[in-house]
PDB file of N, CA and C in Angstrom:
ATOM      1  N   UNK A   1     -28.601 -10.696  -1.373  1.00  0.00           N
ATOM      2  CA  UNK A   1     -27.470  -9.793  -1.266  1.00  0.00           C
ATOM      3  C   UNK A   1     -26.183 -10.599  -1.454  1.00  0.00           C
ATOM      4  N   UNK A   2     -25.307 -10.352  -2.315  1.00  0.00           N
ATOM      5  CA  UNK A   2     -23.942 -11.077  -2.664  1.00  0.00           C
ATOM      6  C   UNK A   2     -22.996 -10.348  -1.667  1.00  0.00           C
ATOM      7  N   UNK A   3     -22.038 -11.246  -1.321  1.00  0.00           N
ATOM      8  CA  UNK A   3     -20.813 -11.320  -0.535  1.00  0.00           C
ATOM      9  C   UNK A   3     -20.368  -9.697  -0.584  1.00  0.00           C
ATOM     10  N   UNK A   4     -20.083  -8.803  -2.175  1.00  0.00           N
ATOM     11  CA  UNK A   4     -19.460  -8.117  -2.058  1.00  0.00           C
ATOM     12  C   UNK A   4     -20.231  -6.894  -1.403  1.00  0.00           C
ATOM     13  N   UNK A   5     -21.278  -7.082  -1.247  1.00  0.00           N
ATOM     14  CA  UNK A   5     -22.298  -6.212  -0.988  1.00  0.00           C
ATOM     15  C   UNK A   5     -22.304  -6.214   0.864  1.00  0.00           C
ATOM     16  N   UNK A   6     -22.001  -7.379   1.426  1.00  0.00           N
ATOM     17  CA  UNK A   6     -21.893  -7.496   2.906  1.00  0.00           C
ATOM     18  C   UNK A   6     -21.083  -7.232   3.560  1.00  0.00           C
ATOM     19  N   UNK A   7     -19.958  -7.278   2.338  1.00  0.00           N
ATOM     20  CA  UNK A   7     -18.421  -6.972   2.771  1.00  0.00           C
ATOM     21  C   UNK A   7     -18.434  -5.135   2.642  1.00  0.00           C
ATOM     22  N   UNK A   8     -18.542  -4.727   2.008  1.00  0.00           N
ATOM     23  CA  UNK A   8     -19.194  -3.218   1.526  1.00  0.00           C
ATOM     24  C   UNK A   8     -19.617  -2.559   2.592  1.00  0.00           C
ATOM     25  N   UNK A   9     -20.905  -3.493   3.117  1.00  0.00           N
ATOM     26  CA  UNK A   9     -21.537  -3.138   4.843  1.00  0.00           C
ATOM     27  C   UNK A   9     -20.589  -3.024   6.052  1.00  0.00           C
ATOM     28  N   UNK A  10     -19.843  -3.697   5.694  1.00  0.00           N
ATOM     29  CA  UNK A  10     -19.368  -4.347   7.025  1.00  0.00           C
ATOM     30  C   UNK A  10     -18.070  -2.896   6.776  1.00  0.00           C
ATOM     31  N   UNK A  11     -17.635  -2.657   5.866  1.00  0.00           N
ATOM     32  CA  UNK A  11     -16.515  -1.689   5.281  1.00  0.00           C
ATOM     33  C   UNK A  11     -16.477  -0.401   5.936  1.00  0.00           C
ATOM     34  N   UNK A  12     -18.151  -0.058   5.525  1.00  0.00           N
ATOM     35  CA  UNK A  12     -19.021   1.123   5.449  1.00  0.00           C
ATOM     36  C   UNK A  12     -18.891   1.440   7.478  1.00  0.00           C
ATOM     37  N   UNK A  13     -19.330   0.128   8.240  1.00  0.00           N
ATOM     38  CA  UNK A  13     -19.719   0.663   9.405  1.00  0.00           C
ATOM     39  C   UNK A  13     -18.141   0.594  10.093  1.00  0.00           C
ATOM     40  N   UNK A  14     -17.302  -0.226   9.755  1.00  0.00           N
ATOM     41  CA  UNK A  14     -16.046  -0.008  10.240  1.00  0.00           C
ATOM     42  C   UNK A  14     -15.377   1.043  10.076  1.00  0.00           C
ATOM     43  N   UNK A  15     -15.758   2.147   9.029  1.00  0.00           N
ATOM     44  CA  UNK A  15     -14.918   3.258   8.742  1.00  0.00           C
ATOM     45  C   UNK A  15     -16.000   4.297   9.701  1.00  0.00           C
ATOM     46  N   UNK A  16     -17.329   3.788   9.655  1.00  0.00           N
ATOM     47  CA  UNK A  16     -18.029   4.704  10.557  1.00  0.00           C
ATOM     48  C   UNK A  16     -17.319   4.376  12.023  1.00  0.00           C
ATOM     49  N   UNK A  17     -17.260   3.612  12.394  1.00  0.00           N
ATOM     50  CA  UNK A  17     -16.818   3.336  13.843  1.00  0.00           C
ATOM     51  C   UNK A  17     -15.369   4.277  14.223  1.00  0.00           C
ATOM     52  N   UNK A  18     -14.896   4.110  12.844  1.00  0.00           N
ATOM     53  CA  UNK A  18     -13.378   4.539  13.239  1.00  0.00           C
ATOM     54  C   UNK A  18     -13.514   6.465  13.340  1.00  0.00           C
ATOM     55  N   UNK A  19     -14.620   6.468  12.224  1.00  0.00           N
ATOM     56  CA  UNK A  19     -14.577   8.173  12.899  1.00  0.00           C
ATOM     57  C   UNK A  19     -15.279   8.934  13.999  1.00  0.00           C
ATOM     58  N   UNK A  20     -15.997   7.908  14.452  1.00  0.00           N
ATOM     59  CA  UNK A  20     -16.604   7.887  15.702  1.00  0.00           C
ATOM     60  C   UNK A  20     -15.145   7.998  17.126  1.00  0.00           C
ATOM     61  N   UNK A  21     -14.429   7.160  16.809  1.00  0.00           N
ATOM     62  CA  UNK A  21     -12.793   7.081  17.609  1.00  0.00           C
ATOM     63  C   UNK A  21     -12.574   8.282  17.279  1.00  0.00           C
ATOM     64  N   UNK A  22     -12.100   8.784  16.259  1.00  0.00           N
ATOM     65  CA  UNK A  22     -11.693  10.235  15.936  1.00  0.00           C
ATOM     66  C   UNK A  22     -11.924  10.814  16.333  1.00  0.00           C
ATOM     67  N   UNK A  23     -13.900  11.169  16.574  1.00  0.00           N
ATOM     68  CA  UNK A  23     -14.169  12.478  16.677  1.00  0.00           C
ATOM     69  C   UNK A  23     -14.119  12.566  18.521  1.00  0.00           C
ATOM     70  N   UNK A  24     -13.927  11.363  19.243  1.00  0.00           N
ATOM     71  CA  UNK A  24     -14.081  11.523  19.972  1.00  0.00           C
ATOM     72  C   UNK A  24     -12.454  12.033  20.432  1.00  0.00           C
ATOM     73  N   UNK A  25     -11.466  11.410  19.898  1.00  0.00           N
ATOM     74  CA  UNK A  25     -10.447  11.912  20.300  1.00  0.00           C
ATOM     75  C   UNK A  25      -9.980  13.362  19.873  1.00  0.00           C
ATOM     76  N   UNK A  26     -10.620  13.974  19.071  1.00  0.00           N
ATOM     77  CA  UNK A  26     -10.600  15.486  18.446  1.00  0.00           C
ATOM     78  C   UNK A  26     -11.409  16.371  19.847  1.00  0.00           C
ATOM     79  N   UNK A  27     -12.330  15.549  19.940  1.00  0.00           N
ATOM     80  CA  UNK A  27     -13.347  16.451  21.068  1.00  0.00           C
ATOM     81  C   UNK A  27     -12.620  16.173  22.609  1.00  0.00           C
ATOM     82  N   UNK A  28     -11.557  15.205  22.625  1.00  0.00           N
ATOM     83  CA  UNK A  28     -10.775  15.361  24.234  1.00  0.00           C
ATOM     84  C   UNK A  28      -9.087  15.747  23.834  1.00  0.00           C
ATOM     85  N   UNK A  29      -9.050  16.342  23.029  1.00  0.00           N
ATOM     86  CA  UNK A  29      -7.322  16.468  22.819  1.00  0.00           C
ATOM     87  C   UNK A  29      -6.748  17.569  23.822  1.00  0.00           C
ATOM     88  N   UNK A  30      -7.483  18.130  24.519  1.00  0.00           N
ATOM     89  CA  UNK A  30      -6.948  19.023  25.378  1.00  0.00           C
ATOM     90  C   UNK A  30      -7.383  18.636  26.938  1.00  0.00           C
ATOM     91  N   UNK A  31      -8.304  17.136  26.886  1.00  0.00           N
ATOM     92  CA  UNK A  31      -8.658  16.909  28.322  1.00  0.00           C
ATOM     93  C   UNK A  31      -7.260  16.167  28.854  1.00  0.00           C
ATOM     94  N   UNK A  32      -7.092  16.839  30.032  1.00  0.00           N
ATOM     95  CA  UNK A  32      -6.058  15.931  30.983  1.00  0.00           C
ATOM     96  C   UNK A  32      -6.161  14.524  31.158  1.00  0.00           C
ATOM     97  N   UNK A  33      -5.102  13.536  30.923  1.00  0.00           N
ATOM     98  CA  UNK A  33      -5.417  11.926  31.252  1.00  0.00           C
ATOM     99  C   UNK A  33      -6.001  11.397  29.931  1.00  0.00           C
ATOM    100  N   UNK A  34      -6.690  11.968  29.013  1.00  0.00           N
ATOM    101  CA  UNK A  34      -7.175  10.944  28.168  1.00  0.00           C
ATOM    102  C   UNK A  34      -6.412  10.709  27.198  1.00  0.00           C
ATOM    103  N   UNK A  35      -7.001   8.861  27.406  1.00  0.00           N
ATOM    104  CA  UNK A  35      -6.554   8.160  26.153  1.00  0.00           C
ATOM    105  C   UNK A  35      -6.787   8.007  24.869  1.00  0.00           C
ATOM    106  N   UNK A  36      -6.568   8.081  23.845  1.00  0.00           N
ATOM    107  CA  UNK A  36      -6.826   8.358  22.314  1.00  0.00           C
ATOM    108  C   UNK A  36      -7.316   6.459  21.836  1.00  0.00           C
ATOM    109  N   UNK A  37      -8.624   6.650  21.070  1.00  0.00           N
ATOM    110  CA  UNK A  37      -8.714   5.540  20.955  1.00  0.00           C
ATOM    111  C   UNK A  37      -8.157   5.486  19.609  1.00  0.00           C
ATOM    112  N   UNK A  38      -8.227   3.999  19.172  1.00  0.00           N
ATOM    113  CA  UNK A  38      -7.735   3.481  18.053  1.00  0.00           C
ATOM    114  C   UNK A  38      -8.698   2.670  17.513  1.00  0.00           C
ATOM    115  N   UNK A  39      -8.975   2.210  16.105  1.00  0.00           N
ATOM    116  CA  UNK A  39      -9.427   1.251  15.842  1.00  0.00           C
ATOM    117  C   UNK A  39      -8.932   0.703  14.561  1.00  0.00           C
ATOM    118  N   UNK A  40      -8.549  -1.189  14.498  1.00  0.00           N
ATOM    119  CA  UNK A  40      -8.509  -1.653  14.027  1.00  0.00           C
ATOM    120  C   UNK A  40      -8.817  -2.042  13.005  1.00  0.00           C
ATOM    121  N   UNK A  41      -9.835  -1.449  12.008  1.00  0.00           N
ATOM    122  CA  UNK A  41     -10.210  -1.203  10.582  1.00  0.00           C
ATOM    123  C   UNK A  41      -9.561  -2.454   9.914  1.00  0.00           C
ATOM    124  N   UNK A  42      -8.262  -1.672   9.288  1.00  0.00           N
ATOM    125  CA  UNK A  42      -8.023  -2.736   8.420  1.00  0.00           C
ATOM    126  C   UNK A  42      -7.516  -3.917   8.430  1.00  0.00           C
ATOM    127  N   UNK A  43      -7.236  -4.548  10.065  1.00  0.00           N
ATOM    128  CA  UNK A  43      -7.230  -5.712  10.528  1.00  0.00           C
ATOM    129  C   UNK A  43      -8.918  -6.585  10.257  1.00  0.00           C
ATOM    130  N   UNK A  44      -9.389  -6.020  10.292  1.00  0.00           N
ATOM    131  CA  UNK A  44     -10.973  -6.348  10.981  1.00  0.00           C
ATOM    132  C   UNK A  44     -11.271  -6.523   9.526  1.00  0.00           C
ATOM    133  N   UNK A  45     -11.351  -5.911   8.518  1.00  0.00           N
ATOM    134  CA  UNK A  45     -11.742  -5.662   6.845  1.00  0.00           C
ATOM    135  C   UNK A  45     -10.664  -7.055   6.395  1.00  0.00           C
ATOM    136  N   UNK A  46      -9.902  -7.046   6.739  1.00  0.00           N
ATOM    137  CA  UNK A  46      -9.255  -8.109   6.032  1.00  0.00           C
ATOM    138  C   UNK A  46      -9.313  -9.675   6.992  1.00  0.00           C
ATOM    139  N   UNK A  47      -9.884  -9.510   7.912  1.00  0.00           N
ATOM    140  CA  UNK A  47     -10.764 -10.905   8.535  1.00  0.00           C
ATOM    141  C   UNK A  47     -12.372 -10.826   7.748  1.00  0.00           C
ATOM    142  N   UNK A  48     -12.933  -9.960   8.077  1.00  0.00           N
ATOM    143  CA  UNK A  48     -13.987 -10.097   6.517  1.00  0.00           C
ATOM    144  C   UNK A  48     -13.538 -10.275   6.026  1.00  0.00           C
ATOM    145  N   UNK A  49     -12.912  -9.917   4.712  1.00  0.00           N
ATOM    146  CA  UNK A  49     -12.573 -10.586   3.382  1.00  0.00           C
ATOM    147  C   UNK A  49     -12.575 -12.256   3.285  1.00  0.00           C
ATOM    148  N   UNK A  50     -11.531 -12.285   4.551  1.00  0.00           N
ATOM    149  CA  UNK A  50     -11.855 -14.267   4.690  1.00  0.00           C
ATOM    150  C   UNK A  50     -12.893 -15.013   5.254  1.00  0.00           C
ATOM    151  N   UNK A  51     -13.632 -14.466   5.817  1.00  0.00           N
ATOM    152  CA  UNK A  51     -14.770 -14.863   6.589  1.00  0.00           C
ATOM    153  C   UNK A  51     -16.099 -14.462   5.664  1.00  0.00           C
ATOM    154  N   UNK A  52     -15.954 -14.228   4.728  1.00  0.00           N
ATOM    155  CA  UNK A  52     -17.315 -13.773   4.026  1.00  0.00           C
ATOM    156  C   UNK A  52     -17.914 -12.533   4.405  1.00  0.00           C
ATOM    157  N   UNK A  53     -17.402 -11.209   5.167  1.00  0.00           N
ATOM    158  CA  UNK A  53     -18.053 -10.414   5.149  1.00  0.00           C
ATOM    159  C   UNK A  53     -18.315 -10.368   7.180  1.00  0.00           C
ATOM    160  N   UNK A  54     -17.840 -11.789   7.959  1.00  0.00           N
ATOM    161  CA  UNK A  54     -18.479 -11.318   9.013  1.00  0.00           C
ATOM    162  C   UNK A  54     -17.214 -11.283  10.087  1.00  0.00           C
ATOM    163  N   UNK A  55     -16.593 -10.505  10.922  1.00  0.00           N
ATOM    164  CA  UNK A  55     -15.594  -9.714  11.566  1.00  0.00           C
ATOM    165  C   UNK A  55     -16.543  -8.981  12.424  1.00  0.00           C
ATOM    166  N   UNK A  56     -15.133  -8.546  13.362  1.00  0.00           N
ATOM    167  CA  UNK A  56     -15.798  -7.350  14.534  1.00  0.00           C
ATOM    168  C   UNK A  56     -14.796  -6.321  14.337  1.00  0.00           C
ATOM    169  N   UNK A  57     -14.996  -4.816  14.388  1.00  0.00           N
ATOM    170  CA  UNK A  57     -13.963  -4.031  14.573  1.00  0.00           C
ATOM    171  C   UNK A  57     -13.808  -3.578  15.386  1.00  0.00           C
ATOM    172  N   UNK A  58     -12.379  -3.563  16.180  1.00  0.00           N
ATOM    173  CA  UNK A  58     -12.127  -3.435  17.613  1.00  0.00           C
ATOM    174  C   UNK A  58     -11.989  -1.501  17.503  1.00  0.00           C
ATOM    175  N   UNK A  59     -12.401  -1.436  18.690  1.00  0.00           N
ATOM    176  CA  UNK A  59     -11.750  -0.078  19.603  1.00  0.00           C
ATOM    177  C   UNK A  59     -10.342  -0.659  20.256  1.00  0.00           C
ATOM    178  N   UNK A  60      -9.563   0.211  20.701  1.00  0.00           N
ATOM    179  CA  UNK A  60      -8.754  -0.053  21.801  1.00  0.00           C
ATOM    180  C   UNK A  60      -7.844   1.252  21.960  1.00  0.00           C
ATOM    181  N   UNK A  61      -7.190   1.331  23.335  1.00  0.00           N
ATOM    182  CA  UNK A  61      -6.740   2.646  23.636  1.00  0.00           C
ATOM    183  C   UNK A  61      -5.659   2.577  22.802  1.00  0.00           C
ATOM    184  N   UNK A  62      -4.808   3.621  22.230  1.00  0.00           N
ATOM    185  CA  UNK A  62      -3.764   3.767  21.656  1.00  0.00           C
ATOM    186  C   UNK A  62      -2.478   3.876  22.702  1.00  0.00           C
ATOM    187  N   UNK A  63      -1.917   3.323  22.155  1.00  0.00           N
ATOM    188  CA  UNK A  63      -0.473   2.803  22.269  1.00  0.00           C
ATOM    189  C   UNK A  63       0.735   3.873  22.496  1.00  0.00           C
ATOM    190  N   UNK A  64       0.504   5.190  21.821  1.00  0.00           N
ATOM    191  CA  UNK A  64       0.941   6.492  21.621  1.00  0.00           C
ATOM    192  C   UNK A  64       1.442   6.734  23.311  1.00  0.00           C
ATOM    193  N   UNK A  65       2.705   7.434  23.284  1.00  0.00           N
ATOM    194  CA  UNK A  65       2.904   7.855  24.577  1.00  0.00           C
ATOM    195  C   UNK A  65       2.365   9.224  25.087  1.00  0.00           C
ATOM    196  N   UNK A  66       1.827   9.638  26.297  1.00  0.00           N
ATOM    197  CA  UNK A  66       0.887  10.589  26.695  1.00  0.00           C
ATOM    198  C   UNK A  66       1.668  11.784  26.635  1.00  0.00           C
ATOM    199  N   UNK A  67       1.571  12.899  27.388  1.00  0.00           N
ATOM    200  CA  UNK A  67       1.990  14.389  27.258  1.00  0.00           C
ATOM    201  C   UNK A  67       2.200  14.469  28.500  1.00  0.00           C
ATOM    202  N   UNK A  68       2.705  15.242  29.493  1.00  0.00           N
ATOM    203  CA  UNK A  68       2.847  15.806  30.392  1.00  0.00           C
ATOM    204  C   UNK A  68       1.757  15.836  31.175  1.00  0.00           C
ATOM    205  N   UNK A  69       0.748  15.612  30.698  1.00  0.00           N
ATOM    206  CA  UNK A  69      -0.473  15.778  31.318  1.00  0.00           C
ATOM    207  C   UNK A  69      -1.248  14.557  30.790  1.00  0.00           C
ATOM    208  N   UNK A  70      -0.475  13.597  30.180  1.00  0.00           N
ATOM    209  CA  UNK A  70      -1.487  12.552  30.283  1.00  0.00           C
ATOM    210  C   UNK A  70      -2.237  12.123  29.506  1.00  0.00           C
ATOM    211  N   UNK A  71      -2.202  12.925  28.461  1.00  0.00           N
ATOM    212  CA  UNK A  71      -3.387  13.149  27.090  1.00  0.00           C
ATOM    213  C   UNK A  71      -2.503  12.600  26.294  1.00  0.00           C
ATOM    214  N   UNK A  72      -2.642  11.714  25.032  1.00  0.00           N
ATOM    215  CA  UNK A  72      -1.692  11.314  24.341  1.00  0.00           C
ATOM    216  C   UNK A  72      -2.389  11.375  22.850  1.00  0.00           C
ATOM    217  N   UNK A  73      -3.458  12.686  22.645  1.00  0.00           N
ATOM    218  CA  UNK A  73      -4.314  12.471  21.551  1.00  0.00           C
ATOM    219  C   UNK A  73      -3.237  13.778  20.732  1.00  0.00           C
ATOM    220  N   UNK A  74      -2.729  13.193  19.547  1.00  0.00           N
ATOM    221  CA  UNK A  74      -2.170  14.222  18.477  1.00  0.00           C
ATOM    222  C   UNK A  74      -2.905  14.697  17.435  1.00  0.00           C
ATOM    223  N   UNK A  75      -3.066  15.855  17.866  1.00  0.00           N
ATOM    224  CA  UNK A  75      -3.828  16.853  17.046  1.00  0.00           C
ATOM    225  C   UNK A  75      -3.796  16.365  14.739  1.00  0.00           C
ATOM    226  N   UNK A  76      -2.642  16.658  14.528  1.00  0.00           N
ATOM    227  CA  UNK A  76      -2.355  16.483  13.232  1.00  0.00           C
ATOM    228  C   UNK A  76      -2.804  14.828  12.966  1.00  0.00           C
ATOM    229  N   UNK A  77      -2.271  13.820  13.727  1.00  0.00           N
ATOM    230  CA  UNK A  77      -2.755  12.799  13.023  1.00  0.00           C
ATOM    231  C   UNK A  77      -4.242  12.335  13.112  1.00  0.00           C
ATOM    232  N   UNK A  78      -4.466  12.829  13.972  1.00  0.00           N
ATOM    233  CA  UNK A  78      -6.097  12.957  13.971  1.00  0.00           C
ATOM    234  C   UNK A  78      -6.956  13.400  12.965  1.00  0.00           C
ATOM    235  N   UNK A  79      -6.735  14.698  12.955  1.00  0.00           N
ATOM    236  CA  UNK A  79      -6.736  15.319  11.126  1.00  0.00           C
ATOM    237  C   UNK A  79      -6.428  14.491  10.322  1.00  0.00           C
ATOM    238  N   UNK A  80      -5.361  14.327   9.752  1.00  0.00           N
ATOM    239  CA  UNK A  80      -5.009  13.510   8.824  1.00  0.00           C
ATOM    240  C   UNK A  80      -6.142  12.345   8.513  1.00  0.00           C
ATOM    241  N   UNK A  81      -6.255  11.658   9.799  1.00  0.00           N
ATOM    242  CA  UNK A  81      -7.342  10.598  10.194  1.00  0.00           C
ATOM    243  C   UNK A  81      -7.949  10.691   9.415  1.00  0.00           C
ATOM    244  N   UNK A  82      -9.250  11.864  10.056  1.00  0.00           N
ATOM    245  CA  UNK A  82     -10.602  12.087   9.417  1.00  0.00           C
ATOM    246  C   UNK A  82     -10.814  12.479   8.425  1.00  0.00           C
ATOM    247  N   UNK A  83      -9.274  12.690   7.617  1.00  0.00           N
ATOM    248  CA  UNK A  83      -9.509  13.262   6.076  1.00  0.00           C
ATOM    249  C   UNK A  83      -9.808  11.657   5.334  1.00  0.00           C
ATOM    250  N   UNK A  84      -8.640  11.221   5.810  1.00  0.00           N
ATOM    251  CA  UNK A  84      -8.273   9.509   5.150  1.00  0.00           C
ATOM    252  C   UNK A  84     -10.148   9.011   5.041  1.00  0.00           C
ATOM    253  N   UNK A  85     -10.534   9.058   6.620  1.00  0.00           N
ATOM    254  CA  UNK A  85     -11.813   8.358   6.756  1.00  0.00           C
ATOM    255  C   UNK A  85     -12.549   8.025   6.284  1.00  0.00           C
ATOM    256  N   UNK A  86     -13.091  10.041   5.961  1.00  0.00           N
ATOM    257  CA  UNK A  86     -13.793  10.328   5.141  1.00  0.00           C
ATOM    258  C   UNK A  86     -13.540  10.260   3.208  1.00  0.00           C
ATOM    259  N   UNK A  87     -12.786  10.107   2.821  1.00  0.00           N
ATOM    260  CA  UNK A  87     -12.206   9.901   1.669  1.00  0.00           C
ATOM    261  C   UNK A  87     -12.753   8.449   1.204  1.00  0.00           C
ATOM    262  N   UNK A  88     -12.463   7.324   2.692  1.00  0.00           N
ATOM    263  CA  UNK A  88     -12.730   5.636   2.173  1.00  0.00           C
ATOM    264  C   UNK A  88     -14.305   5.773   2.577  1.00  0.00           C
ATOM    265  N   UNK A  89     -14.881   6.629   3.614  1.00  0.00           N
ATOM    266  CA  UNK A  89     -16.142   6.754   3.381  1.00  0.00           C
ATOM    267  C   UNK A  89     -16.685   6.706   2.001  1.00  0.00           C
ATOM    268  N   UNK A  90     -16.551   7.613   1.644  1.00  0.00           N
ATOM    269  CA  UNK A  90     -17.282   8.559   0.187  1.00  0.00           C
ATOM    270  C   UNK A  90     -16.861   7.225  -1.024  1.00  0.00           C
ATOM    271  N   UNK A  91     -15.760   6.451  -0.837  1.00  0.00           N
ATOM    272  CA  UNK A  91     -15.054   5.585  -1.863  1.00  0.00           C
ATOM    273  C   UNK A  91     -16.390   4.344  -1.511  1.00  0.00           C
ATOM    274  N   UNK A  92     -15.899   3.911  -0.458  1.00  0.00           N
ATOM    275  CA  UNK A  92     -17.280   2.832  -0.099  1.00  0.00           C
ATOM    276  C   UNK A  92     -18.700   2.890  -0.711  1.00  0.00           C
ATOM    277  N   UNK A  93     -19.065   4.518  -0.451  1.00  0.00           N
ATOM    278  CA  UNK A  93     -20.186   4.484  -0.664  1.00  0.00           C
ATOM    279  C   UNK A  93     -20.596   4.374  -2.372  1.00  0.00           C
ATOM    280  N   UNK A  94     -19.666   4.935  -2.852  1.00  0.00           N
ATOM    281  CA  UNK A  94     -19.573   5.295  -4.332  1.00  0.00           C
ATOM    282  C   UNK A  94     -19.459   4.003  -4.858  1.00  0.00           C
ATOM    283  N   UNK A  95     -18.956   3.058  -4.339  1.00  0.00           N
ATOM    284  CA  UNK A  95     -18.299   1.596  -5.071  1.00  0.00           C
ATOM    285  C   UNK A  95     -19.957   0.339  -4.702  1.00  0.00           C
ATOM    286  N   UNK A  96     -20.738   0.770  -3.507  1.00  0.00           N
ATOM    287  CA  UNK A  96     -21.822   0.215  -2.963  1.00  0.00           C
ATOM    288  C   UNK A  96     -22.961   0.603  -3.970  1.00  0.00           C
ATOM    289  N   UNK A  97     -23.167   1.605  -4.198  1.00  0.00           N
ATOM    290  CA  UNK A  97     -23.928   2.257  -4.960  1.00  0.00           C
ATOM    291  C   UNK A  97     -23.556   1.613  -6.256  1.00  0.00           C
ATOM    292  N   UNK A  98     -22.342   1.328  -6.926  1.00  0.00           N
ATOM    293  CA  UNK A  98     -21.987   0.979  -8.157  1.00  0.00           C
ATOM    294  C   UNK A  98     -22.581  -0.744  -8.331  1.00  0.00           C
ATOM    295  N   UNK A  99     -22.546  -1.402  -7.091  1.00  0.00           N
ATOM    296  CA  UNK A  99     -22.936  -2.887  -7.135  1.00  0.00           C
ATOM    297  C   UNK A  99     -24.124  -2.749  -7.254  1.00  0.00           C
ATOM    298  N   UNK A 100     -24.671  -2.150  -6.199  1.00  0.00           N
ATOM    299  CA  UNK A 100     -26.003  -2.266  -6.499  1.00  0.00           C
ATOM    300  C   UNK A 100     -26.535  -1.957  -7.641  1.00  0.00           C
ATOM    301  N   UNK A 101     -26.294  -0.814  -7.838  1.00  0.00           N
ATOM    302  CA  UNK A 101     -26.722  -0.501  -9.772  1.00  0.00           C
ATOM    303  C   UNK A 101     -26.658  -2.109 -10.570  1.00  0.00           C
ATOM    304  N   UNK A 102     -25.641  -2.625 -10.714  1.00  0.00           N
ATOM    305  CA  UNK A 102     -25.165  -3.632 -11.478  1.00  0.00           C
ATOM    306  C   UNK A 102     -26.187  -5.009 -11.334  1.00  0.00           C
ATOM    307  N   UNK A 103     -26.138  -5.127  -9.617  1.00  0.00           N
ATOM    308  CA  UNK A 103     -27.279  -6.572  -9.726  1.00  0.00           C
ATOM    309  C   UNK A 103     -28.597  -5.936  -9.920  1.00  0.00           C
ATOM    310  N   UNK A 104     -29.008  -4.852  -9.401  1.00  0.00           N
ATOM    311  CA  UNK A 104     -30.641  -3.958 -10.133  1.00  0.00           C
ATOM    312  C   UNK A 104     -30.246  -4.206 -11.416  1.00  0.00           C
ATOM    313  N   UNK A 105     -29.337  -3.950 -12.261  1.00  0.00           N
ATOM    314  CA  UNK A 105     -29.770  -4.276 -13.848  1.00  0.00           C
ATOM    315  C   UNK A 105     -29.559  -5.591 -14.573  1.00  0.00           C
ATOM    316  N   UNK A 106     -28.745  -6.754 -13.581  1.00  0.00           N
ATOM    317  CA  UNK A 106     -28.680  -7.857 -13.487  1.00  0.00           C
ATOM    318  C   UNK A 106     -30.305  -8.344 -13.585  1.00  0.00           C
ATOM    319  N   UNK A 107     -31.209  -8.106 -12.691  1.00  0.00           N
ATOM    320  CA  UNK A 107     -32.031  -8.586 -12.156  1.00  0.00           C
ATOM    321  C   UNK A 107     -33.227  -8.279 -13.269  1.00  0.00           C
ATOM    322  N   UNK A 108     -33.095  -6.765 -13.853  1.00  0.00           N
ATOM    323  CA  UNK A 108     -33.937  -6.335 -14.975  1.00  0.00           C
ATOM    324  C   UNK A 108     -34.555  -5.510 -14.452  1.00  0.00           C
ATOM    325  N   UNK A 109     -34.082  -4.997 -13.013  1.00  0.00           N
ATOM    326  CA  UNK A 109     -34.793  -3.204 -12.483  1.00  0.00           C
ATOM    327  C   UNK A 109     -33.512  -2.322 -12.789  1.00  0.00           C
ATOM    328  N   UNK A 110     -34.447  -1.165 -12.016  1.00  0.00           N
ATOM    329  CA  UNK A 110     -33.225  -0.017 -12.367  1.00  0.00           C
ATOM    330  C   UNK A 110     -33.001   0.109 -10.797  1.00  0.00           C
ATOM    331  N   UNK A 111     -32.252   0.763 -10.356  1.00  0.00           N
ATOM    332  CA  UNK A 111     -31.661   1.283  -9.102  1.00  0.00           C
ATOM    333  C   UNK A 111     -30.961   3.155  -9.556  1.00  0.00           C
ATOM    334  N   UNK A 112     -31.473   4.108  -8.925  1.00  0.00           N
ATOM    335  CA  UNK A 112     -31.138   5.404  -9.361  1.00  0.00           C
ATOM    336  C   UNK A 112     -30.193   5.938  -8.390  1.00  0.00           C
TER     337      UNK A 112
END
C-alpha cells in the first residue's frame, strides 16, 4: 500500500470521526448544558501529510459561547458541517477508488 493510499485512510476516518461530532451535536442541540464537540480534521490531515500518513484526530469541546441554557450547539453551522463532511467524504472516497484503480493496473490486475 503506497503513502497516498494511507494518507486517503487516515483522511477517510478523520472525516468519519468528524461526522460522528456532528451528529452527535445535531442529536443534543436542544439538550440543556451541552457542549458541542469539535474536531480537528484539518490540523490532524496536515500532521499526516508530514508524518507519512500517521496522526491522531482530536475531539475537543468547542470553544463557541453557550445559550442561556448552556447549550452552545448552532443549529446552521452544524448543517453546513455535515454538508461540507459529507461532500470531502464522497471526494475521498472517489479519489481512493481512483488510486487504487491505478496501482491494480500498475500491477497488471483490474480493480472494478
Amino acid at each position: 500500500m503506497t503513502d497516498i493510499v494511507a494518507i486517503l485512510g487516515f483522511a477517510l476516518n478523520g472525516v468519519s470521526t468528524e461526522q460522528d461530532a456532528i451528529a452527535n451535536n445535531l442529536a443534543n442541540v436542544q439538550t440543556p448544558g451541552y457542549t458541542a464537540e469539535t474536531v480537528s480534521f484539518q490540523q490532524s490531515l496536515a500532521s499526516a501529510l508530514e508524518n507519512g500518513g500517521t496522526a491522531k484526530v482530536t475531539v475537543a469541546p468547542s470553544s463557541s459561547p453557550p445559550s442561556s441554557d448552556g447549550n452552545n450547539v448552532d443549529l446552521t453551522t452544524q448543517l453546513v458541517a455535515a454538508d461540507e463532511s459529507t461532500l470531502q467524504y464522497q471526494s475521498l472516497t472517489d479519489y481512493l477508488n481512483d488510486q487504487l484503480r491505478l496501482e491494480s493496473g500498475a500491477a497488471g490486475g483490474s480493480f472494478s
